[in-house]
Protein backbone atom coordinates (compact mmCIF):
# COMPACT_ATOMS: atom_id res chain seq x y z
CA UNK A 1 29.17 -7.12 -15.27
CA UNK A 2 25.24 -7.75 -14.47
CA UNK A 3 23.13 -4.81 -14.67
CA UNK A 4 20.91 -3.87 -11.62
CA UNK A 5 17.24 -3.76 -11.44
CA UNK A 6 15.60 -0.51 -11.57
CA UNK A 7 13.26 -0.27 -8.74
CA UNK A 8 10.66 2.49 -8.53
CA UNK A 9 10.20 3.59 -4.62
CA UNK A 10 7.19 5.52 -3.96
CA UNK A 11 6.77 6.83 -0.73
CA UNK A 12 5.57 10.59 1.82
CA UNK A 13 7.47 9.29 4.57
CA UNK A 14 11.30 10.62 3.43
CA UNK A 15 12.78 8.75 6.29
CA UNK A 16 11.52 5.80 5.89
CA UNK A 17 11.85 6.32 2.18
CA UNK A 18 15.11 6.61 1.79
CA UNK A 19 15.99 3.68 5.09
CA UNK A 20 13.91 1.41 2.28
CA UNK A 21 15.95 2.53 -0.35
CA UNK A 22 19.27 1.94 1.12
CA UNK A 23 18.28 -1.31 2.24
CA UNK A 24 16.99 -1.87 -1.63
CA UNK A 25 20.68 -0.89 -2.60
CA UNK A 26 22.46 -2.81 -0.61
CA UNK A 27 20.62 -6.23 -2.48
CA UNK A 28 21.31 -4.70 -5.81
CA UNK A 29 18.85 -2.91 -7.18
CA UNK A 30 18.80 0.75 -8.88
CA UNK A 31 16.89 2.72 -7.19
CA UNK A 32 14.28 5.71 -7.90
CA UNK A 33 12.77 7.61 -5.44
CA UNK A 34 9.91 10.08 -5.33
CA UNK A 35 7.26 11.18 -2.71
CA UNK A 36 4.49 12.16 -4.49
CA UNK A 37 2.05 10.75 -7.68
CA UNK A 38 3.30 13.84 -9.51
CA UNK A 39 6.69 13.13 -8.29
CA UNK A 40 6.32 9.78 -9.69
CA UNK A 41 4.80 10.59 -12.80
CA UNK A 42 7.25 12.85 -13.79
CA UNK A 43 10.09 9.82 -13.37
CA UNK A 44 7.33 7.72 -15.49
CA UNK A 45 7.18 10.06 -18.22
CA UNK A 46 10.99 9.02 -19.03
CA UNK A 47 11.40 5.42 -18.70
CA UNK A 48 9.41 2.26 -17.11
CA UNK A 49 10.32 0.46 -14.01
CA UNK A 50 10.53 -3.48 -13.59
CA UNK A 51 9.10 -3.28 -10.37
CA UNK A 52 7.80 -0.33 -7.92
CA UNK A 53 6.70 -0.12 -4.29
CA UNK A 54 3.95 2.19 -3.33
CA UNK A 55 2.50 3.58 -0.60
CA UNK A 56 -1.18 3.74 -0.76
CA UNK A 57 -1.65 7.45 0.73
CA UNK A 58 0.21 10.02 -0.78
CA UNK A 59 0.24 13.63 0.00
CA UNK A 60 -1.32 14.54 -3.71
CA UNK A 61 -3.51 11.49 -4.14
CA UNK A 62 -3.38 7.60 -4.21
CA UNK A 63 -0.77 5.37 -4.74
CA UNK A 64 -3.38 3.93 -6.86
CA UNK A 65 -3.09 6.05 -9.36
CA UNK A 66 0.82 5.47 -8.96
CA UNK A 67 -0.24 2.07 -9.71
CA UNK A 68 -2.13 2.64 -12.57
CA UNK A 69 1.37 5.17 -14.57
CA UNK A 70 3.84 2.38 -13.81
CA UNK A 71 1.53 -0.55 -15.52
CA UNK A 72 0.74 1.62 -18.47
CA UNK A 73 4.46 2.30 -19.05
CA UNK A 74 5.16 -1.18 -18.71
CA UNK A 75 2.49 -3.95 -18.51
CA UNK A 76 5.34 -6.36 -17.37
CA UNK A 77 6.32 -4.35 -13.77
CA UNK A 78 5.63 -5.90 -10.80
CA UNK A 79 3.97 -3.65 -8.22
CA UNK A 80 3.91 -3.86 -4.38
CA UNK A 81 1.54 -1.58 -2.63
CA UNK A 82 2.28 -0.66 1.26
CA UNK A 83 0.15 1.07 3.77
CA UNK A 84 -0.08 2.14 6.72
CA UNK A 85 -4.17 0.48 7.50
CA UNK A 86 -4.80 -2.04 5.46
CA UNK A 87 -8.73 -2.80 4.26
CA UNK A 88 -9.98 -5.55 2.56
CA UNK A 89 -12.04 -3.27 0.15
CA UNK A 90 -8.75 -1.80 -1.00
CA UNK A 91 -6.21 -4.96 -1.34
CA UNK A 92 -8.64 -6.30 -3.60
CA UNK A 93 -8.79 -2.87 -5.74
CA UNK A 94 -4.91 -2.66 -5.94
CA UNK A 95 -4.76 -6.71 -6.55
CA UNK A 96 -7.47 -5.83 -9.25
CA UNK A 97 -6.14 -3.08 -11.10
CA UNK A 98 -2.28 -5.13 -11.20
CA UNK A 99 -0.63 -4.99 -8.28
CA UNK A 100 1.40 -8.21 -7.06
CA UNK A 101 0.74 -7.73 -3.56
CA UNK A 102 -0.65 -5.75 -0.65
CA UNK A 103 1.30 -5.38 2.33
CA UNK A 104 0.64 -3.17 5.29
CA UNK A 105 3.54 -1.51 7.16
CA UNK A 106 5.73 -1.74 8.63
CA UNK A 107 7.18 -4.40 6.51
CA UNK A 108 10.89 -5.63 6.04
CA UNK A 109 12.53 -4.96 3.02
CA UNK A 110 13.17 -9.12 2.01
CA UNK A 111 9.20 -9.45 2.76
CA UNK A 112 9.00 -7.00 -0.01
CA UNK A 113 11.03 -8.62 -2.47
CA UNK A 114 9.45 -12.11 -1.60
CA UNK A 115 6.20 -10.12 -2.64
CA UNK A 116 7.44 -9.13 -5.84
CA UNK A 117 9.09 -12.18 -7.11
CA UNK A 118 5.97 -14.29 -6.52
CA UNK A 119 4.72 -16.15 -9.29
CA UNK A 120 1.25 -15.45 -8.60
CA UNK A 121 -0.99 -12.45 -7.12
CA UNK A 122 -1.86 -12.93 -3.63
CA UNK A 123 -5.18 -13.61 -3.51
CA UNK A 124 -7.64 -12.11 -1.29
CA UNK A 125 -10.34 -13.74 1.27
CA UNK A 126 -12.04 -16.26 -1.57
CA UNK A 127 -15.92 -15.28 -2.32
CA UNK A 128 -16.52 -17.75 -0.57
CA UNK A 129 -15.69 -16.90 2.94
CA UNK A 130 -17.82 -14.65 4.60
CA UNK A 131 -16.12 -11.96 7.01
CA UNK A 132 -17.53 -11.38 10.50
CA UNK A 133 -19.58 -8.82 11.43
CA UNK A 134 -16.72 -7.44 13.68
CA UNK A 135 -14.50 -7.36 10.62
CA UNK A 136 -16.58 -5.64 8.32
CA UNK A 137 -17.49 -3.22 11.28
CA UNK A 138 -13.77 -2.74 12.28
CA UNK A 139 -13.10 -1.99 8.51
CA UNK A 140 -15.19 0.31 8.01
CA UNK A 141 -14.13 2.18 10.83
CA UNK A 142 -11.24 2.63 9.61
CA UNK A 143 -11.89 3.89 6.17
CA UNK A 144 -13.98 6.07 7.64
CA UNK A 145 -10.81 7.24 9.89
CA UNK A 146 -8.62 7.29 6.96
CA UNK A 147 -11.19 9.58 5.18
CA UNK A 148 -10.69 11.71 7.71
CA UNK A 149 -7.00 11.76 7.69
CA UNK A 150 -6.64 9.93 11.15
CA UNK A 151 -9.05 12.82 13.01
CA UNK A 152 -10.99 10.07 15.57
CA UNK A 153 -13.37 13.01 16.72
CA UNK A 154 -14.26 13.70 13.24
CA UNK A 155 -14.65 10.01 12.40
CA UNK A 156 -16.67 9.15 15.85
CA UNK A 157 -19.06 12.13 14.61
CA UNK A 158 -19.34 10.80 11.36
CA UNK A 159 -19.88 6.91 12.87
CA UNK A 160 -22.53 8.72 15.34
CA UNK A 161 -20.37 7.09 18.09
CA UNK A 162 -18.82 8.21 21.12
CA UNK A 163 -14.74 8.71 20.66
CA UNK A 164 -13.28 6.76 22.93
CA UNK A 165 -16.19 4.13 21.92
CA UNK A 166 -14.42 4.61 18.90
CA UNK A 167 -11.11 4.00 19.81
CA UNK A 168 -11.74 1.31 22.21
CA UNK A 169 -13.40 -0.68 18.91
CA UNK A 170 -10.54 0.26 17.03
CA UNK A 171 -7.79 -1.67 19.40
CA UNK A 172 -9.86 -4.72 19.33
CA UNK A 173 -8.33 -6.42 15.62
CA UNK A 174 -11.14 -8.80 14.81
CA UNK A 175 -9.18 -12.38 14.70
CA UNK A 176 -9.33 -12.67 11.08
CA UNK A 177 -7.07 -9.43 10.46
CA UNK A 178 -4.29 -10.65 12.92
């Protein structure tokens, strides 16, 4: 008799939570589940996980932070970080501090475990490469949004922009992020 993998599953969203988690079951793995860093600490604080998905924003902080518990209490786990808005600013910080791979959702559950069992980090954009203008604008915009907890009025004020200039901008992906 093998014994399953424990799997830490981070994640606000309790429906789509515990959809992941089933699906995580049903390919073997033991799963954990908690919505919150506190949530997540507290499971932490009595054993280490092989590997963990995250979401990025959680209602009490980052899934950074997340991030940061799971690869103290074991320097060996494998973390994948989700999220709803992807930036490059943050895949880089989450690749940098330990995490396998940055994906943004919605993802499929097999995407998530091809993620994990890498043998490498993903790598981001190499130095190299310069973004567009349209990119960095586009991301920016939507940390800015995020900062604001989706409010576009708020973020269009803080942009000094129109709203709907805001939004408009907003639907138009630069072709790099696609």
């Amino acid at each position: 008799m093998s014994m399953k993998t424990s799997l830490l599953l981070v994640d606000d969203d309790q429906i789509l939570r515990q959809r992941m988690a089933q699906a995580f079951e049903r390919r073997g793995y033991l799963v954990d589940q908690a919505q919150s860093v506190s949530e997540a600490r507290t499971l932490l604080s009595s054993r280490s996980y092989p590997l963990a998905v995250i979401d990025l924003s959680l209602g009490d902080g980052s899934g950074l932070e997340v991030l940061s518990s799971v690869l103290e209490a074991s320097k060996l786990a494998r973390a994948v970080i989700l999220t709803g808005y992807g930036t490059i600013a943050t895949s880089v910080e989450a690749i940098q501090m330990g995490a396998v791979h940055y994906l943004t959702k919605p993802t499929h559950v097999d995407s998530i475990l091809v993620a994990l069992q890498e043998k490498e980090a993903s790598e981001p954009d190499s130095p190299t490469e310069v973004p567009s203008l349209s990119q960095v604008e586009w991301e920016h915009m939507q940390r800015v949004l995020n900062d604001c907890d989706g409010n576009i009025t708020r973020a269009a004020k803080l942009l000094g922009m129109h709203r709907r200039s805001l939004q408009r901008k907003l639907q138009k992906v630069p072709v790099k992020l696609r």
